[in-house]
Protein backbone atom coordinates (compact mmCIF):
# COMPACT_ATOMS: atom_id res chain seq x y z
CA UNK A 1 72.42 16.34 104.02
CA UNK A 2 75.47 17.48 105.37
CA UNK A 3 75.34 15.44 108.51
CA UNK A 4 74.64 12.18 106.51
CA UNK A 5 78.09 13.01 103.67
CA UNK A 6 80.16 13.69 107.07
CA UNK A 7 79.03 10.05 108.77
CA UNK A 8 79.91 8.40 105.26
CA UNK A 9 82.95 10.02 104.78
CA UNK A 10 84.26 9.02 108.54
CA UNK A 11 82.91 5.87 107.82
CA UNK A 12 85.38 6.28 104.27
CA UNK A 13 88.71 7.29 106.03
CA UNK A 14 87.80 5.13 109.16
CA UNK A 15 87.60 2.57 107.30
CA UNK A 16 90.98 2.89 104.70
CA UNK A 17 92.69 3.76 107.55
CA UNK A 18 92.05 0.28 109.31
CA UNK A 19 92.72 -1.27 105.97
CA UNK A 20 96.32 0.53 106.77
CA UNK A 21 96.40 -0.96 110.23
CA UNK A 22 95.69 -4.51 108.77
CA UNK A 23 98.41 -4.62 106.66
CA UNK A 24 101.03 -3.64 109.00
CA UNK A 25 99.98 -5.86 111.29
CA UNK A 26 100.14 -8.65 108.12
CA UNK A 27 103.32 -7.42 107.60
CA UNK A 28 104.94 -7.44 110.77
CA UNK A 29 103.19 -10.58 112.28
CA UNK A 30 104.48 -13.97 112.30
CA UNK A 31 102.61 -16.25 110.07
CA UNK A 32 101.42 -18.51 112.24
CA UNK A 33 98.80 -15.43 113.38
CA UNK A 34 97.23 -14.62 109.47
CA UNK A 35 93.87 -16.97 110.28
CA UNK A 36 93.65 -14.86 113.69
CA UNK A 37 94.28 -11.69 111.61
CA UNK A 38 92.36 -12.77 108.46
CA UNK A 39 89.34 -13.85 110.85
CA UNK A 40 89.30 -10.33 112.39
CA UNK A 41 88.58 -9.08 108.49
CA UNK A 42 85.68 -11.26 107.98
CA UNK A 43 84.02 -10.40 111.06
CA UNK A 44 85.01 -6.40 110.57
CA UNK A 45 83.51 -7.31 107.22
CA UNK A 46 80.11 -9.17 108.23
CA UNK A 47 79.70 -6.51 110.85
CA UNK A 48 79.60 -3.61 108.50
CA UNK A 49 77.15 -5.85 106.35
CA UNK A 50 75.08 -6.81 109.12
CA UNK A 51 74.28 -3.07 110.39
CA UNK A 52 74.33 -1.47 107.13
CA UNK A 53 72.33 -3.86 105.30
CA UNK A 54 70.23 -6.37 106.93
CA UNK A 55 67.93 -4.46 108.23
CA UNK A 56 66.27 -3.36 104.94
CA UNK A 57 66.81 -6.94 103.58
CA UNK A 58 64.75 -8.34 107.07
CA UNK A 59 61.83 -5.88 105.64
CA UNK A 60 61.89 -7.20 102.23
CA UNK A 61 63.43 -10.82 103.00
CA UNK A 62 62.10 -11.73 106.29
CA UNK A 63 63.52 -14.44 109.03
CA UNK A 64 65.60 -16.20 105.93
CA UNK A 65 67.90 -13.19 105.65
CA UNK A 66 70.43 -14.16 108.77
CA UNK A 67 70.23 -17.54 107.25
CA UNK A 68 71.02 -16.81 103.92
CA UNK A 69 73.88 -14.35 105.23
CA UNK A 70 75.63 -17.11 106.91
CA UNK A 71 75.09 -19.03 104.40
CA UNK A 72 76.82 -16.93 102.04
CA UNK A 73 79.80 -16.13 103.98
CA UNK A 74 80.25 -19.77 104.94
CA UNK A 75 80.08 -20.35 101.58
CA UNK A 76 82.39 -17.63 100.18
CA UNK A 77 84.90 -18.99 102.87
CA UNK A 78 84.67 -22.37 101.24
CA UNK A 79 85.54 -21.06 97.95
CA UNK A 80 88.45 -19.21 99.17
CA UNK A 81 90.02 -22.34 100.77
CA UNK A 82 89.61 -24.31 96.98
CA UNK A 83 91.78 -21.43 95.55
C-alpha cells in the first residue's frame, strides 16, 4: 500500500512540476515554437493514457481500443482548431 501511494504521488509532483516546466518554456519561447511545444503536451498526454489505461481497456475493448484512441485524440484536436 505504501509503495503504490509513493509511485502515485511521484507520478503527482512529477507531473505538476513538468506542467511548471511547460509554461516557462511557453513563456519564454518565441511563438513561432507553441505547435512544437503544444505537440510535446499531447504526446506527454497520450503517453500517460496509453500506459495507464489501455491496457485494461484492450481486456475489455479488444483490437478497436488503439483505434478508437486515435480516433479520439484526432478528433479532440479537430475541435480545438474550430475554437
Amino acid at each position: 500500500r505504501t509503495r503504490i501511494l509513493l509511485m502515485w504521488t511521484s507520478i503527482m509532483l512529477l507531473t505538476g512540476l513538468g506542467a511548471a516546466v511547460g509554461k516557462l518554456a511557453m513563456d519564454l519561447s518565441d511563438p513561432l515554437y507553441f505547435p512544437f511545444l503544444e505537440g510535446m503536451a499531447a504526446g506527454a498526454m497520450l503517453t500517460m493514457i496509453a500506459q495507464t489505461m489501455l491496457p485494461e481497456a484492450y481486456d475489455h475493448g479488444g483490437w478497436l481500443t488503439g483505434l478508437m484512441t486515435v480516433i479520439g485524440f484526432l478528433a479532440a484536436i479537430w475541435l480545438g482548431m474550430l475554437g
